[in-house]
C-alpha atoms as a PDB file:
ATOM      1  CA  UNK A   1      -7.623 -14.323 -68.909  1.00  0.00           C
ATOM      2  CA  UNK A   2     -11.533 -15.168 -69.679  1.00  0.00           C
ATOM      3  CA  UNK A   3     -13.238 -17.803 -70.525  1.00  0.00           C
ATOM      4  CA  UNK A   4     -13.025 -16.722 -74.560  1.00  0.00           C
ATOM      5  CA  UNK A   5      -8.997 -15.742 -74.738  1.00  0.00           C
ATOM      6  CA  UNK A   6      -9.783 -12.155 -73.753  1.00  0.00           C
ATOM      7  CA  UNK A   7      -9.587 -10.176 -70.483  1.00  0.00           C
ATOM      8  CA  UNK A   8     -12.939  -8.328 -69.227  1.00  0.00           C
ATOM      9  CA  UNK A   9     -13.335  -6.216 -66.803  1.00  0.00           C
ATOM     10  CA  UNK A  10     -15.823  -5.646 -63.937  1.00  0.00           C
ATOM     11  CA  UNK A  11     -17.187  -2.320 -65.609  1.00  0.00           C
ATOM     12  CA  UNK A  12     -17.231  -4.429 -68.756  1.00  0.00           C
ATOM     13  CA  UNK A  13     -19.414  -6.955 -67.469  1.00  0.00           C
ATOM     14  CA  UNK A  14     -21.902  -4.124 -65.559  1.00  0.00           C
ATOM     15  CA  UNK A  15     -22.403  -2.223 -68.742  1.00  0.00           C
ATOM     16  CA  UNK A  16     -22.878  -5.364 -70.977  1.00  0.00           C
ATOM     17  CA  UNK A  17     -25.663  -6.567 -68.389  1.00  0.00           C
ATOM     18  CA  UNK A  18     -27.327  -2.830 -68.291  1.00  0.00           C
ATOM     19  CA  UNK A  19     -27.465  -3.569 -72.389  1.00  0.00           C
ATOM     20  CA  UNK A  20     -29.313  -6.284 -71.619  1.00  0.00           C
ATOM     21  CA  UNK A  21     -31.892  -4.842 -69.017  1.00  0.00           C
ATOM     22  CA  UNK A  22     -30.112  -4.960 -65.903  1.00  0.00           C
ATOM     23  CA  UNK A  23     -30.113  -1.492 -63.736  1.00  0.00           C
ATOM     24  CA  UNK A  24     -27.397  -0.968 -60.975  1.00  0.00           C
ATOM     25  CA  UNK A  25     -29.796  -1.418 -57.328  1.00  0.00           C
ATOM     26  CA  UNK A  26     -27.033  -0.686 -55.064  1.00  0.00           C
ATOM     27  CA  UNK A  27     -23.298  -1.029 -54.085  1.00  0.00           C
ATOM     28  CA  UNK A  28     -21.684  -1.446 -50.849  1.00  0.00           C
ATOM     29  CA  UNK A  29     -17.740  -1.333 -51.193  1.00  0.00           C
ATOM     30  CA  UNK A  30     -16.513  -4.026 -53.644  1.00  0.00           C
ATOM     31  CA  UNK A  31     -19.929  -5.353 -54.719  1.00  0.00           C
ATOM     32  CA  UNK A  32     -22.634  -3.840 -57.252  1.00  0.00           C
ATOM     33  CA  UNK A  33     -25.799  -5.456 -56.881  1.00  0.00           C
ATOM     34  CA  UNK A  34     -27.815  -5.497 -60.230  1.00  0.00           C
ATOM     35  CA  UNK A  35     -31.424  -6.324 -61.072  1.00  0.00           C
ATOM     36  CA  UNK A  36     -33.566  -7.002 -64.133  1.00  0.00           C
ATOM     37  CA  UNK A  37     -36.044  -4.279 -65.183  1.00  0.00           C
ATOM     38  CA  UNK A  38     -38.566  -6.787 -66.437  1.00  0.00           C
ATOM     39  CA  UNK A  39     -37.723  -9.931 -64.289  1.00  0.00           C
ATOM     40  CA  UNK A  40     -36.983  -8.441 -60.950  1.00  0.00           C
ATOM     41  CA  UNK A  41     -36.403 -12.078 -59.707  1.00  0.00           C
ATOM     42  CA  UNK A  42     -33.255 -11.844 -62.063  1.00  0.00           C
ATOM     43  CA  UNK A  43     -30.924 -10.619 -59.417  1.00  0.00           C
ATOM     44  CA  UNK A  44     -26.770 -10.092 -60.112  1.00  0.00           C
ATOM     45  CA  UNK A  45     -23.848  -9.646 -57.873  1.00  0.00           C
ATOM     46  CA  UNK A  46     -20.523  -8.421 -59.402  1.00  0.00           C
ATOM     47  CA  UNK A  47     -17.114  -7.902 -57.485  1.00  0.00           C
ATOM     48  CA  UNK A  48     -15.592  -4.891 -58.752  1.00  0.00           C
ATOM     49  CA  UNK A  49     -12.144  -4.572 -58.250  1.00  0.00           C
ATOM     50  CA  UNK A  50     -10.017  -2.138 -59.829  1.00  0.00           C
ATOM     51  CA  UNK A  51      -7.225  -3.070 -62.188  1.00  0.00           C
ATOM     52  CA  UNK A  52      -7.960  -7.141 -61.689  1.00  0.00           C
ATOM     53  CA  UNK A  53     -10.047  -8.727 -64.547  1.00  0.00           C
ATOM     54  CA  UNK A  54     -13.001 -10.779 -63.990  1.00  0.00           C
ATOM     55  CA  UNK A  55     -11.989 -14.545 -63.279  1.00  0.00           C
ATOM     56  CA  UNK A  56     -13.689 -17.058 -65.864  1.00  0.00           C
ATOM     57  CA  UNK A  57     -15.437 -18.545 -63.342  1.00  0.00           C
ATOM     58  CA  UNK A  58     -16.892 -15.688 -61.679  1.00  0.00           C
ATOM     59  CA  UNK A  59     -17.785 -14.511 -65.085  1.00  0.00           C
ATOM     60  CA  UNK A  60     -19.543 -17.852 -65.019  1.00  0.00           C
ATOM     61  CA  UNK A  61     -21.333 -17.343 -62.094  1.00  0.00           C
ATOM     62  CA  UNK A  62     -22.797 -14.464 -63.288  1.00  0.00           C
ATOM     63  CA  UNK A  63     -23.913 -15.520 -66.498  1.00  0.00           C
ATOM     64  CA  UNK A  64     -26.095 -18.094 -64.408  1.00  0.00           C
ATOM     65  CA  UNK A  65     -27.094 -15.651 -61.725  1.00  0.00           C
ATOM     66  CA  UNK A  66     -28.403 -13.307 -64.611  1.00  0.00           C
ATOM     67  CA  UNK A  67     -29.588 -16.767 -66.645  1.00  0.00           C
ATOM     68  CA  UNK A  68     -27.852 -15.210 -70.053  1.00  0.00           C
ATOM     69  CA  UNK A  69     -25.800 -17.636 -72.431  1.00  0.00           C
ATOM     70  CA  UNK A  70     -22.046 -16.893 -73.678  1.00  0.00           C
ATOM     71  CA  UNK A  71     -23.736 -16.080 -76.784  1.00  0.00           C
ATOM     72  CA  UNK A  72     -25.719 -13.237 -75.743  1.00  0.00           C
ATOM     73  CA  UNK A  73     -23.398 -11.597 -73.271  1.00  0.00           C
ATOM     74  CA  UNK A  74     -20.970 -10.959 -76.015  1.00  0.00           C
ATOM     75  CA  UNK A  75     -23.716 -10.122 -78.401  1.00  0.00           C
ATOM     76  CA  UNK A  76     -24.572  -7.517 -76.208  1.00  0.00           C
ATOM     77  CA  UNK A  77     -21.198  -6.683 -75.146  1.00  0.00           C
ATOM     78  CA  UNK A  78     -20.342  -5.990 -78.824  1.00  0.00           C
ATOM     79  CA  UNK A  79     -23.527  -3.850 -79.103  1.00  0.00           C
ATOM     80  CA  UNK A  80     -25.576  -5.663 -81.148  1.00  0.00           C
ATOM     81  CA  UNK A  81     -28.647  -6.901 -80.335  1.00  0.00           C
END
């Protein structure tokens, strides 16, 4: 379970943080390696494993890697700007 009562997955989390300006760099195996169009110092890691939900506190992690608040990542997640 996530931090908010509901599951999210890794493919969740890399499409939410394309909404918001991120582009996929690379991946090597597990690991997609994303980067801000506009702030290329904005770098984000995300562990992709199939079937598993992201843990609350890696979904944590990258909310501070990619310096976006709770509020905005579901914003965006939901599609709205």
């Amino acid at each position: 379970m996530c931090m908010w009562g509901r599951r999210v997955t890794a493919r969740e989390v890399i499409r939410t943080l394309e909404n918001l300006g991120f582009v996929v760099r690379r991946q090597r195996g597990s690991h997609a390696r994303l980067v801000h169009t506009e702030r290329p110092d904005a770098r984000v890691t995300v562990s992709i494993h199939p079937g598993r939900d992201v843990s609350a506190g890696n979904l944590a992690s990258i909310l501070r890697q990619a310096g976006v608040t709770r509020e905005e990542f579901e914003r965006a997640r939901r599609g709205k700007s």
